[in-house]
Protein backbone atom coordinates (compact mmCIF):
# COMPACT_ATOMS: atom_id res chain seq x y z
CA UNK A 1 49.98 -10.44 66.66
CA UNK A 2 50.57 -8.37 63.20
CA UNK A 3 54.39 -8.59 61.84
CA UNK A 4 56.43 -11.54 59.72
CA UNK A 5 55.67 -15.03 60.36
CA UNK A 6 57.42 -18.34 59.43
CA UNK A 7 55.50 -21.10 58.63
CA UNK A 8 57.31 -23.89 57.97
CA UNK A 9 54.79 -27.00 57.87
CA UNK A 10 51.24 -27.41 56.72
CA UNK A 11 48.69 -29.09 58.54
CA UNK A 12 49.33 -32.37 56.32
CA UNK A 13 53.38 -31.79 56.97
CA UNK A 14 53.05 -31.89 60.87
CA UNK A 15 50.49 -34.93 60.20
CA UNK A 16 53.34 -36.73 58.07
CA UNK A 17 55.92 -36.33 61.27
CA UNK A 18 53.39 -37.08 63.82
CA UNK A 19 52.94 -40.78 61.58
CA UNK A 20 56.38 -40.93 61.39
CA UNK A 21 56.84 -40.72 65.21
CA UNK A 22 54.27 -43.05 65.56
CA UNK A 23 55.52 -45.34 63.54
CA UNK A 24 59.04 -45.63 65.76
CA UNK A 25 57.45 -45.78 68.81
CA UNK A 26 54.94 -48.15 68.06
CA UNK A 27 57.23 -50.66 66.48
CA UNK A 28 60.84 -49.57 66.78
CA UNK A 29 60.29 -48.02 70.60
CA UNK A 30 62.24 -46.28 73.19
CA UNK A 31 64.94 -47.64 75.14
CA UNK A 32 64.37 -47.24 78.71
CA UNK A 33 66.63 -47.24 81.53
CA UNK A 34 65.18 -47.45 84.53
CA UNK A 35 63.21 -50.30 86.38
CA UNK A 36 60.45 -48.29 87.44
CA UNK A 37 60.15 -46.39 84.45
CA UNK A 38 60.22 -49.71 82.31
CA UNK A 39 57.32 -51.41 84.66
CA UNK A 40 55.23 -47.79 84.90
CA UNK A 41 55.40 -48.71 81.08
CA UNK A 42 54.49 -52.13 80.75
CA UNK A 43 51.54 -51.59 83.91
CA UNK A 44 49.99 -49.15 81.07
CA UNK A 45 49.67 -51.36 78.08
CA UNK A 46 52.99 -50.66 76.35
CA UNK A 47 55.39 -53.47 75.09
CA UNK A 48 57.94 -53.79 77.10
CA UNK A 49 61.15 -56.14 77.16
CA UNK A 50 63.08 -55.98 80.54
CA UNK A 51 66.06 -57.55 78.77
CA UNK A 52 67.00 -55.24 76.54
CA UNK A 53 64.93 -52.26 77.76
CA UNK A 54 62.93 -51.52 74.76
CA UNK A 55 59.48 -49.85 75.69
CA UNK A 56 56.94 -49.97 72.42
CA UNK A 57 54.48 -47.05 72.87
CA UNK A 58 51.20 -47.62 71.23
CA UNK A 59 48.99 -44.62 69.78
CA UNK A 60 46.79 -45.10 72.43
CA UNK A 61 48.77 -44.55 75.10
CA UNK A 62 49.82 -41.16 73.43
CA UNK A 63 46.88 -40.05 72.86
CA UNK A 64 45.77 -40.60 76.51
CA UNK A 65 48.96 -38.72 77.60
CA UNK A 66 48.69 -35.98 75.24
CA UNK A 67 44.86 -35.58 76.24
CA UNK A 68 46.19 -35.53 79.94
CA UNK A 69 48.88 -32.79 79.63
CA UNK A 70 48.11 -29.63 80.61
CA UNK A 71 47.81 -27.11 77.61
CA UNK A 72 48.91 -24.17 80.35
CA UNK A 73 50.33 -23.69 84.12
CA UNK A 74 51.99 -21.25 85.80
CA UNK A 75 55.95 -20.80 87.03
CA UNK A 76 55.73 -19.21 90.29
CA UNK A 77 58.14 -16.39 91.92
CA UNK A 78 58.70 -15.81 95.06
CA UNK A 79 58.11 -12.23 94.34
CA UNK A 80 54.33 -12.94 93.00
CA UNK A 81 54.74 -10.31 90.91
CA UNK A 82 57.37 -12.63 88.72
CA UNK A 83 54.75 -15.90 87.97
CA UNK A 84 54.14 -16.57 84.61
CA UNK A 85 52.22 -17.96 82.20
CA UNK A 86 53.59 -20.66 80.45
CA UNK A 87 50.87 -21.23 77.48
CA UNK A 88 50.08 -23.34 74.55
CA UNK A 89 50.12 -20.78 71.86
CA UNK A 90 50.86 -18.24 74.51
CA UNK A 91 52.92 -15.34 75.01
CA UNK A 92 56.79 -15.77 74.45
CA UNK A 93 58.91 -15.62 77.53
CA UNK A 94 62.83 -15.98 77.44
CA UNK A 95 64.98 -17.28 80.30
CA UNK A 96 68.97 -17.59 80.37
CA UNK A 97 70.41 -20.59 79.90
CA UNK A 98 73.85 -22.77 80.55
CA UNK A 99 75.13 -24.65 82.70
CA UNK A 100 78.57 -23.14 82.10
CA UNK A 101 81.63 -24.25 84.16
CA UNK A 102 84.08 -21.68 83.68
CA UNK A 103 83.78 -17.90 84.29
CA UNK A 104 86.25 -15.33 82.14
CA UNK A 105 87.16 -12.18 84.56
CA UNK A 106 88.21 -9.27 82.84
CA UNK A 107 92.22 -8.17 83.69
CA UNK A 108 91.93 -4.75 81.43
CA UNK A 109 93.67 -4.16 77.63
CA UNK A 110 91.95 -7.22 75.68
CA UNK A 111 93.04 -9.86 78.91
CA UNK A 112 91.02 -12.25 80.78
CA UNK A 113 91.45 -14.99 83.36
CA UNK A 114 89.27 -18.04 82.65
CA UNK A 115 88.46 -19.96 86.20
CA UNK A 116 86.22 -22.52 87.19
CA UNK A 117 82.79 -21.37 88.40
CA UNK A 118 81.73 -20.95 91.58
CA UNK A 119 78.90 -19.79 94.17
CA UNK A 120 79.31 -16.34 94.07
CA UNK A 121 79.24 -16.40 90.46
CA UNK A 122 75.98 -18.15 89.72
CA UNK A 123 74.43 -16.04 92.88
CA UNK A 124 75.75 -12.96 90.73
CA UNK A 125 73.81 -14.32 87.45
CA UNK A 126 71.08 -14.95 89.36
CA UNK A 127 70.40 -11.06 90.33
CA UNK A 128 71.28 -10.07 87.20
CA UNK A 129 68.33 -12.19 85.92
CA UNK A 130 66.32 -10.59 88.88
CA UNK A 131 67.20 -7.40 87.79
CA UNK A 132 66.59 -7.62 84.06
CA UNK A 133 62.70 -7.06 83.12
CA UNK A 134 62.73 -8.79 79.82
CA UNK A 135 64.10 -12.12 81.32
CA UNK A 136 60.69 -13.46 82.76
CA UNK A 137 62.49 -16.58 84.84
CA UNK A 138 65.91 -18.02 85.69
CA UNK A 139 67.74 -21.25 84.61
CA UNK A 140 70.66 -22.27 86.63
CA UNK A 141 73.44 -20.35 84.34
CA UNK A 142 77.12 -21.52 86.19
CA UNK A 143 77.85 -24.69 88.24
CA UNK A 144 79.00 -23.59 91.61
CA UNK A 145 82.53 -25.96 91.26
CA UNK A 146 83.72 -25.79 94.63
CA UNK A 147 81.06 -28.61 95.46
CA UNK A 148 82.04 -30.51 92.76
CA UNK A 149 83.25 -33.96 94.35
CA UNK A 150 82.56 -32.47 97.87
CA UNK A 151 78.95 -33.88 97.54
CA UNK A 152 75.09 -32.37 96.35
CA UNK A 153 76.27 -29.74 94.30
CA UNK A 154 72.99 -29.17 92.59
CA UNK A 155 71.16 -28.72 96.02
CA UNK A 156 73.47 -25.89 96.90
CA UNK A 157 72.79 -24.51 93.82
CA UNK A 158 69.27 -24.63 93.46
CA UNK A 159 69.79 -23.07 96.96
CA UNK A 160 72.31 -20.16 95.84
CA UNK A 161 69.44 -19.48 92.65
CA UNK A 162 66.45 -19.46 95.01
CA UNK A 163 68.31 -16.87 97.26
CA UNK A 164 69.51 -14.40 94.74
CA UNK A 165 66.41 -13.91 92.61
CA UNK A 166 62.39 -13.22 93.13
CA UNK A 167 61.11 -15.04 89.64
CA UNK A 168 60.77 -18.63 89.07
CA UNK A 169 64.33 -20.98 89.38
CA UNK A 170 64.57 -23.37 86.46
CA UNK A 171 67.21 -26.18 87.68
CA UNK A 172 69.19 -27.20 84.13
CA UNK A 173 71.21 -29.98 86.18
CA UNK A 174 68.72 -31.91 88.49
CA UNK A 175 69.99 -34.80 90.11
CA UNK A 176 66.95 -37.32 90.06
CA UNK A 177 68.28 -38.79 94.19
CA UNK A 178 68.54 -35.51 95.17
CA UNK A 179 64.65 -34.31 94.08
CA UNK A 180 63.02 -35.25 97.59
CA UNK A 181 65.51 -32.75 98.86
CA UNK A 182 64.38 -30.06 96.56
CA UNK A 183 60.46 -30.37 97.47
CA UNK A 184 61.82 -30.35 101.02
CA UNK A 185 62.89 -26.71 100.26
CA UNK A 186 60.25 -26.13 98.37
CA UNK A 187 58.06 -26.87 101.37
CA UNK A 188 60.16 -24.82 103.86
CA UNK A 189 59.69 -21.16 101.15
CA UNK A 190 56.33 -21.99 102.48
CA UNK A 191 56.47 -22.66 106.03
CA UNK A 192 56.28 -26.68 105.57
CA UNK A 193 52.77 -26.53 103.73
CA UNK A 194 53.21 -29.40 101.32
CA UNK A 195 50.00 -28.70 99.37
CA UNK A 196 51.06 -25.24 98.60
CA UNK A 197 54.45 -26.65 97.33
CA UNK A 198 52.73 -28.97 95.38
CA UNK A 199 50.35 -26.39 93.92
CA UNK A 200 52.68 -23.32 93.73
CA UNK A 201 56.21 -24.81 93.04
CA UNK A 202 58.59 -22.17 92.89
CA UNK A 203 61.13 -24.35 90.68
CA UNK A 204 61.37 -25.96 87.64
CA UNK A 205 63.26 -28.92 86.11
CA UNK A 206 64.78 -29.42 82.64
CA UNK A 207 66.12 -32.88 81.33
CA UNK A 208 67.59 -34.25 78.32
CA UNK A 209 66.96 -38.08 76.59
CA UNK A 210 70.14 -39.24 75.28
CA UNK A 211 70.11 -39.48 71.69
CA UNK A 212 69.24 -41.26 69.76
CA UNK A 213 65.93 -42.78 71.18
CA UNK A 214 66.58 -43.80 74.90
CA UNK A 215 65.18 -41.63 78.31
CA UNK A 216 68.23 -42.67 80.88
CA UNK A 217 67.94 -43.70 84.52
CA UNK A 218 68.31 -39.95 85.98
CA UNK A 219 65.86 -38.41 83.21
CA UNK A 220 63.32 -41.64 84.13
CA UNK A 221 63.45 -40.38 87.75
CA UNK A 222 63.64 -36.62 87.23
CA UNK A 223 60.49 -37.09 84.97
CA UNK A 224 58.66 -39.18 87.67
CA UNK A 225 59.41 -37.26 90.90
CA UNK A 226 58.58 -34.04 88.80
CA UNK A 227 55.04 -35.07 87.93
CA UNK A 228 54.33 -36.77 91.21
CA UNK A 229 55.84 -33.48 93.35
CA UNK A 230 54.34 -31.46 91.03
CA UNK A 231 57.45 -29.63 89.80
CA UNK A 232 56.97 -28.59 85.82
CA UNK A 233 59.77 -31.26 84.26
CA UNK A 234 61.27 -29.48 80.52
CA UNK A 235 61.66 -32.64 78.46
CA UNK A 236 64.48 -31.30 76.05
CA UNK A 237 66.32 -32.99 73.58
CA UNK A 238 69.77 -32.09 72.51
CA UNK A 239 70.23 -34.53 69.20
CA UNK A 240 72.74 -33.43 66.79
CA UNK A 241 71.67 -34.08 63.17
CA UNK A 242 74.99 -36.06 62.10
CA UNK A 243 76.52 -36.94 65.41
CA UNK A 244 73.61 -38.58 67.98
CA UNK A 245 70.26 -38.71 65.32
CA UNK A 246 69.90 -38.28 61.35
CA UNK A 247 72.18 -36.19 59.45
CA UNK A 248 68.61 -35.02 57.22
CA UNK A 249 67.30 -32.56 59.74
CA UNK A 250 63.49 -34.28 58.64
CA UNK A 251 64.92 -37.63 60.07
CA UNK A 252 66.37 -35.21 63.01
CA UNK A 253 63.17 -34.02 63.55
CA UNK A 254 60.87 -37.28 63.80
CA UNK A 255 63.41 -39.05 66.56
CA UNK A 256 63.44 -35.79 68.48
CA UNK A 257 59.82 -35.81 68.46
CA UNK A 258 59.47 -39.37 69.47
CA UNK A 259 61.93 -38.81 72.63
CA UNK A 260 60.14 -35.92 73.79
CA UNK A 261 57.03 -37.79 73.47
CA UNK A 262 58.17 -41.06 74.86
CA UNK A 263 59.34 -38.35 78.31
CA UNK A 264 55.80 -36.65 78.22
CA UNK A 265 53.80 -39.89 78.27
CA UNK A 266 55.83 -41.42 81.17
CA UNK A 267 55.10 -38.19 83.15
CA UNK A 268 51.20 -38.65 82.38
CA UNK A 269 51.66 -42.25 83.68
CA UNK A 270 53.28 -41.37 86.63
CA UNK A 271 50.78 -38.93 87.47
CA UNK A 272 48.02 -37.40 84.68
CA UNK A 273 47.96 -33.60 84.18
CA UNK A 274 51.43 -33.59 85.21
CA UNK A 275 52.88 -30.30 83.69
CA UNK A 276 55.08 -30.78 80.93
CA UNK A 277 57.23 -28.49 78.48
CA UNK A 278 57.93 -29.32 74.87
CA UNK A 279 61.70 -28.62 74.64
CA UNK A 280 65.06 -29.00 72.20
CA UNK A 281 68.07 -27.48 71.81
CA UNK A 282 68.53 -29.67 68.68
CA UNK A 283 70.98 -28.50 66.33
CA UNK A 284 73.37 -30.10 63.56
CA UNK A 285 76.62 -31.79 64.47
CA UNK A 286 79.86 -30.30 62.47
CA UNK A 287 81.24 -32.70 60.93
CA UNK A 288 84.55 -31.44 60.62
CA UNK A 289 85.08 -29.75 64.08
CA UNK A 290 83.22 -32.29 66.20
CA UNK A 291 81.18 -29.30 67.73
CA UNK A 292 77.31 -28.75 68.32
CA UNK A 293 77.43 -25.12 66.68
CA UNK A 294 74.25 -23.56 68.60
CA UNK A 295 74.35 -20.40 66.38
CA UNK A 296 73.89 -22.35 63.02
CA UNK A 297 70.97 -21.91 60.90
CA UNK A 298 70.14 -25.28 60.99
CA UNK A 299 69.12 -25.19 65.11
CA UNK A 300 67.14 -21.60 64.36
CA UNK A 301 64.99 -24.44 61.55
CA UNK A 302 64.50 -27.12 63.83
CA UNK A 303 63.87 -24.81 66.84
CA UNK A 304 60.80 -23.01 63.98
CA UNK A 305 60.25 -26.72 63.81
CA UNK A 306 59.88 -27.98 67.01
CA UNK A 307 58.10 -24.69 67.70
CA UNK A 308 55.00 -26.19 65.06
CA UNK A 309 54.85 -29.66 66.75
CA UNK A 310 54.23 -28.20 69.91
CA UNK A 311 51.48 -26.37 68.87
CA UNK A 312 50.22 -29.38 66.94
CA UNK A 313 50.31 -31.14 70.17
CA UNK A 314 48.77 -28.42 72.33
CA UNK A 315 51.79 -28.04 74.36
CA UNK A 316 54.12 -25.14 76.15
CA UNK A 317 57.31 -24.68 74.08
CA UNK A 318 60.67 -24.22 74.99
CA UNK A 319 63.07 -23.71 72.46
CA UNK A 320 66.48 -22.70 71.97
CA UNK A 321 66.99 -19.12 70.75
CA UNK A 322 67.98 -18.63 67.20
């Protein structure tokens, strides 16, 4: 493709942060939540101490999972005219994103009424998405609130998504107990035939470490059921340079590199070639306001950023949009 580029790290510069990352996992490590996940770990030649939860993730290991992860697969529509491509060094695809909890409805003259979410709403986003050619897939976009303490809202809404558009459903909010349930509707879009769930999934899952430096119980799981159902898992950190990791967006950089590595190496232990997305929506913590301000410069840098390591890795990206 002809037109301006950014290029924001040589060769040697992504080799510096790859050391870097190295360096933390191999003698700092991850913190760990999760029993399986810590013993999935330790089975595979990592240091691991149950106590306090700290997994130690040698070069090895990474290597093995990097050479493991798939460097393309597809995201599957039910309309088969909606599956993508989701490519190392591939074309660019955009999706919505959220999960917002409150809709605004317009009351005419410059007035709106700002409610909680619900069904109808996120079935409404959903055939918008459907609708609009230059969004390629969609990502769960509003909670549907009126199951909110009534019990498995994010079934019903991976439900509500599936049912209002033909492209690929990417769930934002998956509940790791609740997964078998999804590849049970999986399975019934194609008549109960497991292996074509397995190999066609029509859905998607995204989840988040906690920053700084630890992969929690319900991204352990989430990661695990993923890659052993098959399901492409989004490992995406949401660090705030200031708040949750360093205030230098380098040091930023380096411990968001090292959780989304940490996440793609216990999906290649829990099942090799399991497909895997690069992700962030890293951006710089305000200081002042105590917001994450997802329009800042800094985010459209590290996003650039994260963009390169990717690549360096040989892995789909998923970025937040500048």
């Amino acid at each position: 493709m002809s037109g301006v580029k950014l290029e924001l790290f040589t060769m040697d510069d992504l080799r510096e942060i790859d050391y870097a990352t190295r360096d933390i996992l191999g003698n700092y490590g991850v913190q760990v939540s999760c029993k399986e996940g810590l013993q999935l770990f330790a089975d595979n030649g990592c240091d691991v101490n149950f106590e306090t939860q700290m997994v130690k993730i040698p070069s090895k290991v990474i290597n093995q999972a990097l050479a493991n992860a798939p460097k393309k697969f597809y995201l599957y529509g039910r309309d088969e005219k909606h599956t993508i491509e989701q490519m190392h060094n591939g074309r660019v695809h955009f999706t919505c994103f959220g999960t917002g909890i409150q809709m605004c409805d317009y009351l005419g003259n410059g007035k709106y009424h700002t409610r909680d979410s619900t069904g109808k709403d996120l079935a409404n986003c959903a055939k918008i998405v459907d609708w609009a050619e230059n969004i390629s897939y969609f990502s769960l976009a509003v909670s549907a609130r009126e199951y909110a303490g009534v019990g498995a809202t994010d079934v019903h809404e991976m439900v509500i998504s599936m049912n209002n558009t033909t492209k690929h459903f990417n769930h934002i909010d998956p509940v790791a107990e609740n997964v078998d349930y999804y590849f049970e509707i999986l399975k019934a879009c194609y008549g109960g035939d497991e292996e074509l769930a397995r190999n066609r999934p029509l859905m998607s899952m995204l989840v988040c470490p906690t920053s700084p430096l630890e992969i929690g119980y319900n991204a352990s799981q989430v990661i695990m059921k993923g890659a052993r159902y098959g399901i492409p898992v989004n490992i995406l950190s949401m660090a705030m340079a200031g708040g949750s990791s360093p205030v230098h967006l380098a040091g930023t950089l380096v411990t968001h590199n090292a959780e989304i590595l940490a996440g793609l190496v216990l999906a290649q232990l829990a099942n090799p070639g399991a497909k895997v997305f690069y992700g962030s929506s890293t951006t710089a913590f305000d200081l002042m306001k105590g917001t994450a301000p997802v329009g800042s410069p800094e985010l459209a840098l590290i996003s650039a950023s994260v963009v390169k390591l990717g690549q360096y890795y040989g892995l789909p990206v998923y970025v937040a949009g500048m």
